[in-house]
C-alpha atoms as a PDB file:
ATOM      1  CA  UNK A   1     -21.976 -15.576  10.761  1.00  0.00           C
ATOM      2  CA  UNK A   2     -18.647 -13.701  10.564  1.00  0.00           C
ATOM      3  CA  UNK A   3     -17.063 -12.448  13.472  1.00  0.00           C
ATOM      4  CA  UNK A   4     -15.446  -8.771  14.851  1.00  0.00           C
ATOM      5  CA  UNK A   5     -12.214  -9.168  16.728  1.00  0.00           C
ATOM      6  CA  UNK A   6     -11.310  -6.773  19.529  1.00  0.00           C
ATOM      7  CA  UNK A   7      -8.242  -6.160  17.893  1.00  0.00           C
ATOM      8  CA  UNK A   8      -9.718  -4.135  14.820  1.00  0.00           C
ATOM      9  CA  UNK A   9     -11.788  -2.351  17.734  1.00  0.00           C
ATOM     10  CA  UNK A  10      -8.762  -1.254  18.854  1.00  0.00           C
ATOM     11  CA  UNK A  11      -6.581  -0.195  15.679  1.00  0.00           C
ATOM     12  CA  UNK A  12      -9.455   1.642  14.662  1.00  0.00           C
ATOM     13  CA  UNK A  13      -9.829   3.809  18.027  1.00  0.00           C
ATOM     14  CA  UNK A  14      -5.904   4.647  17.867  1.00  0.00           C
ATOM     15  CA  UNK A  15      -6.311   5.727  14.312  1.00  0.00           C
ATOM     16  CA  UNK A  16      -6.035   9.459  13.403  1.00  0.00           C
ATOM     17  CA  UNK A  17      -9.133  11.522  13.465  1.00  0.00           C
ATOM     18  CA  UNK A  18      -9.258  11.314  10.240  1.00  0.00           C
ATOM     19  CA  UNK A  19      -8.732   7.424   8.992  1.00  0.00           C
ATOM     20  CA  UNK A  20     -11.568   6.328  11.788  1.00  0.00           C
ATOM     21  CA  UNK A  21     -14.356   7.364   9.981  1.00  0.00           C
ATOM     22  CA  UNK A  22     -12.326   5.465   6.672  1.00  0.00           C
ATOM     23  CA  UNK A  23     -11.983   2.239   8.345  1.00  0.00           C
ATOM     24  CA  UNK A  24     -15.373   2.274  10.092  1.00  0.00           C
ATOM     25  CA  UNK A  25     -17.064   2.625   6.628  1.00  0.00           C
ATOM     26  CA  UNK A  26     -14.767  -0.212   4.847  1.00  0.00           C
ATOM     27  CA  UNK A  27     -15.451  -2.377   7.514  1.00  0.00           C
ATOM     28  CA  UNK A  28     -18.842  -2.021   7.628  1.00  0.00           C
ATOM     29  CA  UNK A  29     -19.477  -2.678   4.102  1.00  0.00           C
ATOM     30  CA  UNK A  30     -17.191  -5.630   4.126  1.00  0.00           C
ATOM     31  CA  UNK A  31     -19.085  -7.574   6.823  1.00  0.00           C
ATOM     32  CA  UNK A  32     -22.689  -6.160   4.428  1.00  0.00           C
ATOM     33  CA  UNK A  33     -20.950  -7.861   1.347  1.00  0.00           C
ATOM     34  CA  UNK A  34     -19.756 -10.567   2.870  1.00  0.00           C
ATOM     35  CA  UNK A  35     -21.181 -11.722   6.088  1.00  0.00           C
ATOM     36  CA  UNK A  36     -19.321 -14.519   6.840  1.00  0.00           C
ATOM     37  CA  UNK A  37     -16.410 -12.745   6.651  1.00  0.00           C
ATOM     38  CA  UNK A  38     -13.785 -13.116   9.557  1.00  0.00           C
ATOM     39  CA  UNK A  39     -11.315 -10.201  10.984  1.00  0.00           C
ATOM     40  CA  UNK A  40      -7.888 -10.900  11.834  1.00  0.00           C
ATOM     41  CA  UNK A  41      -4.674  -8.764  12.820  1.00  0.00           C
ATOM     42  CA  UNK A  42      -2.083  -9.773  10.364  1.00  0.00           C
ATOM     43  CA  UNK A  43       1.556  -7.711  10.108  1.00  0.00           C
ATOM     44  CA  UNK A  44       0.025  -5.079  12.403  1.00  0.00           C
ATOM     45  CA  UNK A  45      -3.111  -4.082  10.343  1.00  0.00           C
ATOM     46  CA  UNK A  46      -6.457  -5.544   9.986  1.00  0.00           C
ATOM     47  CA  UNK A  47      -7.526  -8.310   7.309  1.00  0.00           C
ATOM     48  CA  UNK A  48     -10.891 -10.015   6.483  1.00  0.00           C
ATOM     49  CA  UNK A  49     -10.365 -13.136   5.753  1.00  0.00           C
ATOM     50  CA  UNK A  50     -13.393 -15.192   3.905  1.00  0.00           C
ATOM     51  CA  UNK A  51     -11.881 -18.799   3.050  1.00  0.00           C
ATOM     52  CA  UNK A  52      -8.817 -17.601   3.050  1.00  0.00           C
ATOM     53  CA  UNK A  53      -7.423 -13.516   2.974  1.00  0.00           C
ATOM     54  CA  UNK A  54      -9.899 -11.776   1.388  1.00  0.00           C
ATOM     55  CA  UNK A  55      -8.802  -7.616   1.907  1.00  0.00           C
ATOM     56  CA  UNK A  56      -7.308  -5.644   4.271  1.00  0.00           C
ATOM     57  CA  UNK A  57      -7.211  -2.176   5.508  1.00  0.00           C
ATOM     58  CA  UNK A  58      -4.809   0.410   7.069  1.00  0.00           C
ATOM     59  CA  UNK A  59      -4.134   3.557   8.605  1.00  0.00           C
ATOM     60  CA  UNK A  60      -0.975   6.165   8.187  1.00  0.00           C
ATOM     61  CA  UNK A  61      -0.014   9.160   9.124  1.00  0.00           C
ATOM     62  CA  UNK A  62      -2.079  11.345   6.550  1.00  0.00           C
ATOM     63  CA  UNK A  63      -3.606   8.465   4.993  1.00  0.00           C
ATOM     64  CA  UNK A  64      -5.664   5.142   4.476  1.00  0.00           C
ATOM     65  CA  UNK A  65      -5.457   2.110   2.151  1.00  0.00           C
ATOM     66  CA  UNK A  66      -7.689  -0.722   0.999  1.00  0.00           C
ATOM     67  CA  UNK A  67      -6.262  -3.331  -0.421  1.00  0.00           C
ATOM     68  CA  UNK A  68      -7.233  -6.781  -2.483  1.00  0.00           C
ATOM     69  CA  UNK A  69      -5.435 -10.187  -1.735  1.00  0.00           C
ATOM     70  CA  UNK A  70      -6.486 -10.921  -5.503  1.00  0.00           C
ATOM     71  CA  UNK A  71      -6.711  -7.898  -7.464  1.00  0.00           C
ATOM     72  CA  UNK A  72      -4.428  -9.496  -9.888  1.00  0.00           C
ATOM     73  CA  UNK A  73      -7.144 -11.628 -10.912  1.00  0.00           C
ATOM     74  CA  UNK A  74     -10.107  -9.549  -9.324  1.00  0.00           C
ATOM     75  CA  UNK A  75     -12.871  -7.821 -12.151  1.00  0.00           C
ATOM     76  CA  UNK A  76     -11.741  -3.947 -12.058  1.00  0.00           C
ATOM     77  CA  UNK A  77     -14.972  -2.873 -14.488  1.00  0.00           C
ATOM     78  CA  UNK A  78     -14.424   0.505 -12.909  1.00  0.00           C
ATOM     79  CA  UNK A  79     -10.979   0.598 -13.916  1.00  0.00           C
ATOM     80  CA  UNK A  80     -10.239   2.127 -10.222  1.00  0.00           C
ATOM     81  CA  UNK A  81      -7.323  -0.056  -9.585  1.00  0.00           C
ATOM     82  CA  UNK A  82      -5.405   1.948 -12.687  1.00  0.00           C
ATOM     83  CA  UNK A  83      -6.076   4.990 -11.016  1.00  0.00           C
ATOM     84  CA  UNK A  84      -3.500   4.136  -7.884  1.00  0.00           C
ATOM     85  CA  UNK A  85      -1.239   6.665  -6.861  1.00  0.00           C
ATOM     86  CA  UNK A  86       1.283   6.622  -4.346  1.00  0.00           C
ATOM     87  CA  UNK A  87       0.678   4.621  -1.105  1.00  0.00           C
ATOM     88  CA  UNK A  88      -0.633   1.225  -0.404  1.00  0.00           C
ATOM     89  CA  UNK A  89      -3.559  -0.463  -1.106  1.00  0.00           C
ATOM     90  CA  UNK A  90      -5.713  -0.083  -4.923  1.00  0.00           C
ATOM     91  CA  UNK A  91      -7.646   2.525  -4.325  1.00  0.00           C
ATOM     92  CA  UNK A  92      -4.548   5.259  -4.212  1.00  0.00           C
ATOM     93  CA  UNK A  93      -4.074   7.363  -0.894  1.00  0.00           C
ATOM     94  CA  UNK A  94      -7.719   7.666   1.124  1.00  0.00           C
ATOM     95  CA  UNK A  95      -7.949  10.598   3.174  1.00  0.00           C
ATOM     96  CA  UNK A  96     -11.787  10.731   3.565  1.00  0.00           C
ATOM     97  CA  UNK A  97     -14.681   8.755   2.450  1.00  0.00           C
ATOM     98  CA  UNK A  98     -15.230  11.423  -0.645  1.00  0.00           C
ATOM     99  CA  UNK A  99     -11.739   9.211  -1.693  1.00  0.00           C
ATOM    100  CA  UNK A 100     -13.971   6.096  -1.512  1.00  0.00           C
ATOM    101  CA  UNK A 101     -15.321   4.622  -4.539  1.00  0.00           C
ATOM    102  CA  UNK A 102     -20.035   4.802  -4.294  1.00  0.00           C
ATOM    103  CA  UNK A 103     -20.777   2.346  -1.819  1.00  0.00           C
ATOM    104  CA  UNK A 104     -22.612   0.049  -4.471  1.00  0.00           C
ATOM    105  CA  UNK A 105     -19.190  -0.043  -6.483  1.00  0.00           C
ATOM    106  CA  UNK A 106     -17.429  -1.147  -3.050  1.00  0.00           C
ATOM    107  CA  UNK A 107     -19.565  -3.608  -1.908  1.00  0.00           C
ATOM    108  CA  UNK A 108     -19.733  -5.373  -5.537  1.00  0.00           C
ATOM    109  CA  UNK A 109     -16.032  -5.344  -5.690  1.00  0.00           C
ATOM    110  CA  UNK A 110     -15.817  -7.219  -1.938  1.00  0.00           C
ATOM    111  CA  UNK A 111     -18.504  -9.721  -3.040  1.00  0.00           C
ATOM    112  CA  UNK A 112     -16.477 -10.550  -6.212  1.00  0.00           C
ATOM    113  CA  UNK A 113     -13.601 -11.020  -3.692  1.00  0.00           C
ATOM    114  CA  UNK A 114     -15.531 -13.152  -1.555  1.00  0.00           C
ATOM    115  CA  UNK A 115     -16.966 -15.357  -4.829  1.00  0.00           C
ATOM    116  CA  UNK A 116     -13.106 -15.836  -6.180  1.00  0.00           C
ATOM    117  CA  UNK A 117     -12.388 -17.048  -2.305  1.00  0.00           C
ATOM    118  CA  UNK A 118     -15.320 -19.086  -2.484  1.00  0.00           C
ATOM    119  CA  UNK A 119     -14.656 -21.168  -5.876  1.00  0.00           C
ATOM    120  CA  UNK A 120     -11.662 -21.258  -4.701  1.00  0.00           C
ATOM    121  CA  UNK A 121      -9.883 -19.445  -7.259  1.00  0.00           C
ATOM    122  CA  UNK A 122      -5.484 -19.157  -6.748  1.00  0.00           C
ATOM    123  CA  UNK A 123      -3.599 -16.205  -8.147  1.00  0.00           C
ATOM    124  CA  UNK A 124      -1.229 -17.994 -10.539  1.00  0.00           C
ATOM    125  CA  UNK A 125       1.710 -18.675  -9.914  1.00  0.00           C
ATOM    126  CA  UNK A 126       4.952 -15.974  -9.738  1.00  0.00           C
ATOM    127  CA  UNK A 127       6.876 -16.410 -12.770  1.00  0.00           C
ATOM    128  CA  UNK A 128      10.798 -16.546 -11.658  1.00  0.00           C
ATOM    129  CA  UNK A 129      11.964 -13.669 -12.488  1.00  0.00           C
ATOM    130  CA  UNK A 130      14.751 -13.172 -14.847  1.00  0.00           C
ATOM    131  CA  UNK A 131      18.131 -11.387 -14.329  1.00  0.00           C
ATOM    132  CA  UNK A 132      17.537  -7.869 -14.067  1.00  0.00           C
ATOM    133  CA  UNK A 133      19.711  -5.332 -16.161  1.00  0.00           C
ATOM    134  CA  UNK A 134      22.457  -3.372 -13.978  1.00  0.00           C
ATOM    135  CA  UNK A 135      20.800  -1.023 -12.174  1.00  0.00           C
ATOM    136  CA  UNK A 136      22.009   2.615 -13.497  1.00  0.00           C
ATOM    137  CA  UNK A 137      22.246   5.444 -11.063  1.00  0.00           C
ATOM    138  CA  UNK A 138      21.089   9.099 -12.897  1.00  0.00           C
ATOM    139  CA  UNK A 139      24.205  11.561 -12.605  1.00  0.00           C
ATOM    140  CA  UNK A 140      22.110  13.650 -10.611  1.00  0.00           C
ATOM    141  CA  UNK A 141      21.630  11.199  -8.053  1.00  0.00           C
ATOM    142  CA  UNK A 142      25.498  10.392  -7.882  1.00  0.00           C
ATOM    143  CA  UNK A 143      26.194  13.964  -7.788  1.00  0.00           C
ATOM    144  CA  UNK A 144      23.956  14.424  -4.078  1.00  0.00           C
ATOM    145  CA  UNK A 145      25.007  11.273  -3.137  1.00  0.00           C
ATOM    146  CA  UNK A 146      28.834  12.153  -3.231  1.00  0.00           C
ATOM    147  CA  UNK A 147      28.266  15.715  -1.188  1.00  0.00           C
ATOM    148  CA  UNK A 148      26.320  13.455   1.321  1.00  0.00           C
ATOM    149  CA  UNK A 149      28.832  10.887   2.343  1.00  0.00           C
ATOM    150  CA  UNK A 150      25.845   9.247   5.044  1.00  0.00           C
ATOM    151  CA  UNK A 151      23.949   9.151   2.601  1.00  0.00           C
ATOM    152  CA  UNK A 152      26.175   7.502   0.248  1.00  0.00           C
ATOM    153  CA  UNK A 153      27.220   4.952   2.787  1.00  0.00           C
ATOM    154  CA  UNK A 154      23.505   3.892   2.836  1.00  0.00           C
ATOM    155  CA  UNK A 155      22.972   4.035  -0.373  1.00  0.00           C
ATOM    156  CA  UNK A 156      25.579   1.319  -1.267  1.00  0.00           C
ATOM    157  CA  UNK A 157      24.339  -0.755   1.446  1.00  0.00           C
ATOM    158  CA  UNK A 158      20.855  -1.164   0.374  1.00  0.00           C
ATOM    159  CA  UNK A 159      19.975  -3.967  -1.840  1.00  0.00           C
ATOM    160  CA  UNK A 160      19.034  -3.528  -5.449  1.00  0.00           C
ATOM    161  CA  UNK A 161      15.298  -3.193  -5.009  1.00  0.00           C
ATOM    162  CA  UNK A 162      15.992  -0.762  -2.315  1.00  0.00           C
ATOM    163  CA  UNK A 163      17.976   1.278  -4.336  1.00  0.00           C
ATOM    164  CA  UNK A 164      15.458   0.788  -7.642  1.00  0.00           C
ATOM    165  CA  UNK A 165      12.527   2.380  -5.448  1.00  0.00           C
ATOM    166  CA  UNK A 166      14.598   5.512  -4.834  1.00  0.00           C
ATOM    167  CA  UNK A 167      15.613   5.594  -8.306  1.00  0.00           C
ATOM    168  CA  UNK A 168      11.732   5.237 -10.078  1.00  0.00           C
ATOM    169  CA  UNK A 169      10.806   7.735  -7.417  1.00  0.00           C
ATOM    170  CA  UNK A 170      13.453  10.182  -8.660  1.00  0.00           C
ATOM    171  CA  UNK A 171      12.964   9.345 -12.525  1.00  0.00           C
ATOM    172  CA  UNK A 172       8.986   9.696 -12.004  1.00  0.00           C
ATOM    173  CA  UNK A 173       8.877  13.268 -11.515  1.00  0.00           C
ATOM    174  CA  UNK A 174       7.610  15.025 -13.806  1.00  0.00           C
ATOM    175  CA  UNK A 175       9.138  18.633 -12.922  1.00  0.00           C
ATOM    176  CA  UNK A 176      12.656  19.648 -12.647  1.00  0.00           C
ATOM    177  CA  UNK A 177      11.276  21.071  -9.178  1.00  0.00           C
ATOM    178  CA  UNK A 178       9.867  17.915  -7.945  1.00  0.00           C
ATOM    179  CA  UNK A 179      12.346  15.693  -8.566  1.00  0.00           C
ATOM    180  CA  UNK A 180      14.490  18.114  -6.959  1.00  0.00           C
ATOM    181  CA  UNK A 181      12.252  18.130  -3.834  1.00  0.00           C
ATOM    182  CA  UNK A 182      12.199  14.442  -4.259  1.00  0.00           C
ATOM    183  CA  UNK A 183      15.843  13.979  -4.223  1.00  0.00           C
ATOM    184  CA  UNK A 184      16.042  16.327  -0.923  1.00  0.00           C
ATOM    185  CA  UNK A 185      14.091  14.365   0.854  1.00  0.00           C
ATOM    186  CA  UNK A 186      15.699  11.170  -0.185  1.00  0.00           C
ATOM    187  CA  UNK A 187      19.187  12.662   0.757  1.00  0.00           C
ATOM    188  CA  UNK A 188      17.425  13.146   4.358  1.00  0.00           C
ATOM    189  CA  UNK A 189      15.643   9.734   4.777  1.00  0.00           C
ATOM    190  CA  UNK A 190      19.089   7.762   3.786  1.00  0.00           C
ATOM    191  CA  UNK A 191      21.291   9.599   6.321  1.00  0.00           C
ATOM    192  CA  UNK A 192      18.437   8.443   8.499  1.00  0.00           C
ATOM    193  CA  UNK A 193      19.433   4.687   7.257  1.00  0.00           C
ATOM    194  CA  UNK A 194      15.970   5.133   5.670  1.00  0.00           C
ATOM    195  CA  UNK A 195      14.693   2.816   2.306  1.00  0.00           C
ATOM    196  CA  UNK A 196      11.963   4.769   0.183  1.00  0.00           C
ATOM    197  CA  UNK A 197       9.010   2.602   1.821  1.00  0.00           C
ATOM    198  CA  UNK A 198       9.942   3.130   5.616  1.00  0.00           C
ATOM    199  CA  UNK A 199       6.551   4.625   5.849  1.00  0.00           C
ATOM    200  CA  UNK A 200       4.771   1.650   5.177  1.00  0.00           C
ATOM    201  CA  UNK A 201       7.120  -0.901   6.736  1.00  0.00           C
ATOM    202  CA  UNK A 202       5.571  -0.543  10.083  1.00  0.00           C
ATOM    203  CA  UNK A 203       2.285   1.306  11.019  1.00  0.00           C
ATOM    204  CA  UNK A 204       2.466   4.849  12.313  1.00  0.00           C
ATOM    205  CA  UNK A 205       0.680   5.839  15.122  1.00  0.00           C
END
């Protein structure tokens, strides 16, 4: 039989008002899909681990996230994982269990989890990755950047995936007033010393 760790007791019962009901629902169809299935706390959030990690839930400020060790590889018959939004995990940002996909759909996507674990299926190997082109800052961005000198000063710092996440985030927008919202708020964050995924670098309580 699988077993519940105090720990997950415990990051669940901090949780927003909100996410508890969330996590108490994945979990519970986890263990019903896969009994065997072990909890652990890994990088401050909880995992199920069945013959290695399996999934893994979490809980933000105004959100949750359910994520698959092997959704490279994992059926998607529902095509749910191409309808991720911002946010971690591949479900997109959960806020209630309406955001949930029907608990049939859940539970077949753990046990197909638990079957890859269990034949003992690897994600293939990570190609090396090639030389990226030179990373090309939008005038608009160079513009704020200059009139916010802090900002600038972490801005250079940053390494070039750091500074590629602002940049998509700004290029994604897909009104002049967004992006311009967007690019406020990243002004803010980097005076703050802040990269575009600070949220989700440590848990929020």
């Amino acid at each position: 039989m699988g077993t519940r760790n105090n720990s997950v007791d415990a990051y669940i019962a901090s949780s927003r008002d909100f996410a508890r009901p969330v996590l108490l629902h994945i979990r519970a169809l986890v263990h019903k899909a896969c009994p065997d299935v072990e909890e652990v706390m890994k990088w401050g959030f909880p995992h199920f681990d069945y013959k290695g990690m399996m999934c893994s839930m979490a809980a933000f400020k105004e959100h949750c996230s359910l994520g698959f060790w092997k959704a490279a590889i994992l059926p998607d018959p529902h095509h749910l994982f191409a309808k991720k939004s911002d946010g971690m995990g591949h479900f997109g940002r959960i806020t209630s269990l309406k955001d949930l996909p029907a608990d049939r759909v859940l539970l077949a996507y753990i046990k197909s989890a638990a079957q890859l674990n269990e034949q003992g299926t690897k994600l293939p190997p990570k190609q090396k990755k090639t030389a990226q082109a030179a990373l090309k800052v939008p005038a608009y961005l160079a513009r704020a950047l200059k009139s916010r000198p802090e900002a600038l000063a972490t801005f250079r710092a940053f390494s070039p995936s750091n500074k590629r996440d602002y940049i998509e985030w700004l290029e994604e927008a897909r009104t002049e007033a967004t992006r311009q919202r967007r690019l406020e708020t990243a002004l803010e964050w980097m005076v703050e010393g802040k990269p575009h995924n600070w949220k989700y670098m440590k848990r929020i309580p």
